[in-house]
N, C-alpha and C. Protein backbone atom coordinates (compact mmCIF):
# COMPACT_ATOMS: atom_id res chain seq x y z
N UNK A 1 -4.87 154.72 146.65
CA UNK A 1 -6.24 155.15 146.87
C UNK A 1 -7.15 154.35 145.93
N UNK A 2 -7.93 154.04 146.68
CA UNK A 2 -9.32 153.04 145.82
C UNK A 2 -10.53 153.98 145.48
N UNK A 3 -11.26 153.78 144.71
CA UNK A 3 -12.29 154.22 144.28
C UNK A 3 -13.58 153.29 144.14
N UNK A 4 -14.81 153.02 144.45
CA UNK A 4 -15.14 151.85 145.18
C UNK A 4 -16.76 151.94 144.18
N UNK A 5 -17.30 151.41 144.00
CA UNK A 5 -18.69 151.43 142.88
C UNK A 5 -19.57 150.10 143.58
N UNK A 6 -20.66 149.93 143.69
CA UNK A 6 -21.61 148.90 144.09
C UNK A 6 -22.99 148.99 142.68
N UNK A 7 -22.79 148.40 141.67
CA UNK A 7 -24.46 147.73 141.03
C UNK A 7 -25.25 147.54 142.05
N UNK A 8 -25.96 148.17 142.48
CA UNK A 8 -26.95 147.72 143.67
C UNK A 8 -28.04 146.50 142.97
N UNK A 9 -28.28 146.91 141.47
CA UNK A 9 -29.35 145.79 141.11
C UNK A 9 -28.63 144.52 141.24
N UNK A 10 -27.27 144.59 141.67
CA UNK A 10 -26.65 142.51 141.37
C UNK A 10 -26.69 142.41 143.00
N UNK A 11 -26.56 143.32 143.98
CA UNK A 11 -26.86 143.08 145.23
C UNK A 11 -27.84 142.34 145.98
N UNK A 12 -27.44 141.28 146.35
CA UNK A 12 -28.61 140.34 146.95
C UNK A 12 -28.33 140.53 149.10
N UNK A 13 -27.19 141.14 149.37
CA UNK A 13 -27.28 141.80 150.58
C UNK A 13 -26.55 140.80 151.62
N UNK A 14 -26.06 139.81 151.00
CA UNK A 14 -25.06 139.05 151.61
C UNK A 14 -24.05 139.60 153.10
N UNK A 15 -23.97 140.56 153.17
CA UNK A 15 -23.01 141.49 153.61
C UNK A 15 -21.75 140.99 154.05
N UNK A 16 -21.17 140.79 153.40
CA UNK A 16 -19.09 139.90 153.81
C UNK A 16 -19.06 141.51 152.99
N UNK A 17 -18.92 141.82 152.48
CA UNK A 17 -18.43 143.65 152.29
C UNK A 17 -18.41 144.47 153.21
N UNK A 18 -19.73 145.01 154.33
CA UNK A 18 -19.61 145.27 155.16
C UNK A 18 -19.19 144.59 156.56
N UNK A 19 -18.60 143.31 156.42
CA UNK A 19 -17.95 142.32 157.41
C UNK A 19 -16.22 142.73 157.07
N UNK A 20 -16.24 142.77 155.87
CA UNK A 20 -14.29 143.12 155.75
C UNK A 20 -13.97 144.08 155.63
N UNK A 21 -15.11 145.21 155.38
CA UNK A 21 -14.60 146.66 155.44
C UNK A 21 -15.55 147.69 155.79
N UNK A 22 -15.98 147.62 156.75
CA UNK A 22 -16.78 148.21 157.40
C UNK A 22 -16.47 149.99 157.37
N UNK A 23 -15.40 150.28 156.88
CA UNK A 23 -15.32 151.53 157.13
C UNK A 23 -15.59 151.85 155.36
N UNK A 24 -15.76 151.26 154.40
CA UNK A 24 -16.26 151.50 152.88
C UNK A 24 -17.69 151.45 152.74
N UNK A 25 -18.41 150.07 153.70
CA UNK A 25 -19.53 149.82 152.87
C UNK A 25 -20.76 149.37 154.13
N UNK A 26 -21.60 149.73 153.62
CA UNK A 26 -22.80 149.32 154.77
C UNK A 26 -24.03 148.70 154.54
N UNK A 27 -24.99 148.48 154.72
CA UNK A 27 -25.77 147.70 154.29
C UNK A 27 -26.94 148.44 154.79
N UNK A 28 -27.87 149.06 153.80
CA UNK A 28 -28.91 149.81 153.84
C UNK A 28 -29.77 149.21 154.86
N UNK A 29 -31.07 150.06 155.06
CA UNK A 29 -32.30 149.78 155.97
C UNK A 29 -32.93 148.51 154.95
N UNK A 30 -32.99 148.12 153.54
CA UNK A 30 -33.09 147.77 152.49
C UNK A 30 -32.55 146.36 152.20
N UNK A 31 -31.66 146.39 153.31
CA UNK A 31 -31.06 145.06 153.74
C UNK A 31 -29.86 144.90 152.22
N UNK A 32 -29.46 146.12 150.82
CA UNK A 32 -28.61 146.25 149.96
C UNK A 32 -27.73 146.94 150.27
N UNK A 33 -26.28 146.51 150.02
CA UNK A 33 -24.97 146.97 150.41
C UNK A 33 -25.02 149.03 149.54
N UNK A 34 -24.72 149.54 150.52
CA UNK A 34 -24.53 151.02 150.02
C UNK A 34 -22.60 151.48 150.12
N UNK A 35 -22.16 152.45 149.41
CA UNK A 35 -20.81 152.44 149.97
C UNK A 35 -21.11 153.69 151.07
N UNK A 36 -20.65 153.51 151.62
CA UNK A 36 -20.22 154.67 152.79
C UNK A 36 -18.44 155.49 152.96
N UNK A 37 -18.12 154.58 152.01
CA UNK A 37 -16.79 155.60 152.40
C UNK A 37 -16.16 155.16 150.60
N UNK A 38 -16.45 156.15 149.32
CA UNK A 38 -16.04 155.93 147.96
C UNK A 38 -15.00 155.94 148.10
N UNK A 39 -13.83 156.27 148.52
CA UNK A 39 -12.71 156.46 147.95
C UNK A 39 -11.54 156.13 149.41
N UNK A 40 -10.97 155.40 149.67
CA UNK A 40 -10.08 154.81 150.70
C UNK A 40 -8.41 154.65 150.33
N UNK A 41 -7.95 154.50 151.04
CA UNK A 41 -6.89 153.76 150.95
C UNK A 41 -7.07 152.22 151.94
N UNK A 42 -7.58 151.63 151.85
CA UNK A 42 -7.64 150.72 153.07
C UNK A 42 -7.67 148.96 152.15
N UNK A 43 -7.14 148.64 152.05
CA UNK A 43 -6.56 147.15 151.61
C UNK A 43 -8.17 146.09 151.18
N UNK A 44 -8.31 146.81 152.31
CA UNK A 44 -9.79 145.29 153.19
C UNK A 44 -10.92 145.40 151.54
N UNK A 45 -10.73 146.57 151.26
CA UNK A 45 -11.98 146.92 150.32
C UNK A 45 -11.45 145.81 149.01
N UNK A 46 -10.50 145.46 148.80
CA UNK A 46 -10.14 144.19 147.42
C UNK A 46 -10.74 143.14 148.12
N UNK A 47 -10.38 142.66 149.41
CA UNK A 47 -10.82 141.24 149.83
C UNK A 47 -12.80 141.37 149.79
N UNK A 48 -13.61 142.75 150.39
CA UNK A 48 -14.46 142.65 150.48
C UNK A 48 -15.33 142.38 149.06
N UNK A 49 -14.65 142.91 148.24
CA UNK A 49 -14.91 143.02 146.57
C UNK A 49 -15.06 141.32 145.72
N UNK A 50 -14.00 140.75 146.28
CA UNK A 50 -13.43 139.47 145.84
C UNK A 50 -14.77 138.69 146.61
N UNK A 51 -14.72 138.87 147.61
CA UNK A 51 -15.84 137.91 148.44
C UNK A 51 -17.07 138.02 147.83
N UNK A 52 -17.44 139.55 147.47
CA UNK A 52 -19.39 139.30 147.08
C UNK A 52 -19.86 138.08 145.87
N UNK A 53 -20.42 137.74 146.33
CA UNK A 53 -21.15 136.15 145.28
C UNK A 53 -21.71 136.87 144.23
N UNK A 54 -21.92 138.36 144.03
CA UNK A 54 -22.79 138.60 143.37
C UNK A 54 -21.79 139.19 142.07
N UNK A 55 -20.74 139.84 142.68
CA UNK A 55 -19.73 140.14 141.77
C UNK A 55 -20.78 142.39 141.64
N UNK A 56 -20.91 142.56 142.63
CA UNK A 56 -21.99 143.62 142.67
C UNK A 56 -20.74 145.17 142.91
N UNK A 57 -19.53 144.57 143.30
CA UNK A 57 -18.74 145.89 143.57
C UNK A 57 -17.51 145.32 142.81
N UNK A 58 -16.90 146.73 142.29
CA UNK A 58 -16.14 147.17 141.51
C UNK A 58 -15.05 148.22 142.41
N UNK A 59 -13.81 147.71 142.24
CA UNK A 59 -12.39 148.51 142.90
C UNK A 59 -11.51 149.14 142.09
N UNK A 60 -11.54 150.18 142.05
CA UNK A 60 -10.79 150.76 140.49
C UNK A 60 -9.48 151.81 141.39
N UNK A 61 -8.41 151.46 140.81
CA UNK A 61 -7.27 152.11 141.58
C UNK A 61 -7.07 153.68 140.71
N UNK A 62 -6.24 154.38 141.41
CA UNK A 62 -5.97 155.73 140.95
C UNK A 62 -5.69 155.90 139.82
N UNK A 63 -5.45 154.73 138.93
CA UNK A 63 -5.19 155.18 137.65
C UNK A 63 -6.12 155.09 136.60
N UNK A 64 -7.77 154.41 137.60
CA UNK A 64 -8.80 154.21 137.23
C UNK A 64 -8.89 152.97 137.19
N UNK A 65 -7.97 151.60 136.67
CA UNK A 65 -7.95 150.46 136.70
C UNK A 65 -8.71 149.69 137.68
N UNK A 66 -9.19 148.72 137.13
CA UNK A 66 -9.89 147.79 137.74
C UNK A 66 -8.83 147.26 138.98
N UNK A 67 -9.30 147.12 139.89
CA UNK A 67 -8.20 146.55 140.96
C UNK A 67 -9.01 144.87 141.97
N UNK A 68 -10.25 145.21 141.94
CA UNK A 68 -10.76 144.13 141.90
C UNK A 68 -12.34 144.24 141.31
């Protein structure tokens, strides 16, 4: 299980987050990534994490650890 965090101020709205994991994260009226689903088990949310340019989301696994 992931636990999923977005800095919205490093968000520039790129959206490859809501392109690889659409069921975690969405992209406001605001055109800034929001999470929509905190806490998953779903893989996609490390790759979507790894991708942002902005470095704006944070993946912390069940033991709290940083995961991406």
């Amino acid at each position: 299980m992931y636990r999923i965090e977005i800095d919205r101020s490093l968000c520039s709205g790129f959206g490859s987050c809501a392109e690889l994991a659409s069921r975690s994260f969405v992209l406001g009226p605001d055109g800034i990534a929001a999470v929509h689903e905190a806490q998953t088990d779903d893989d996609a949310v490390l790759e979507a994490a790894a991708s942002c340019p902005m470095g704006a989301i944070a993946v912390y696994d069940e033991r709290g650890q940083r995961a991406a």
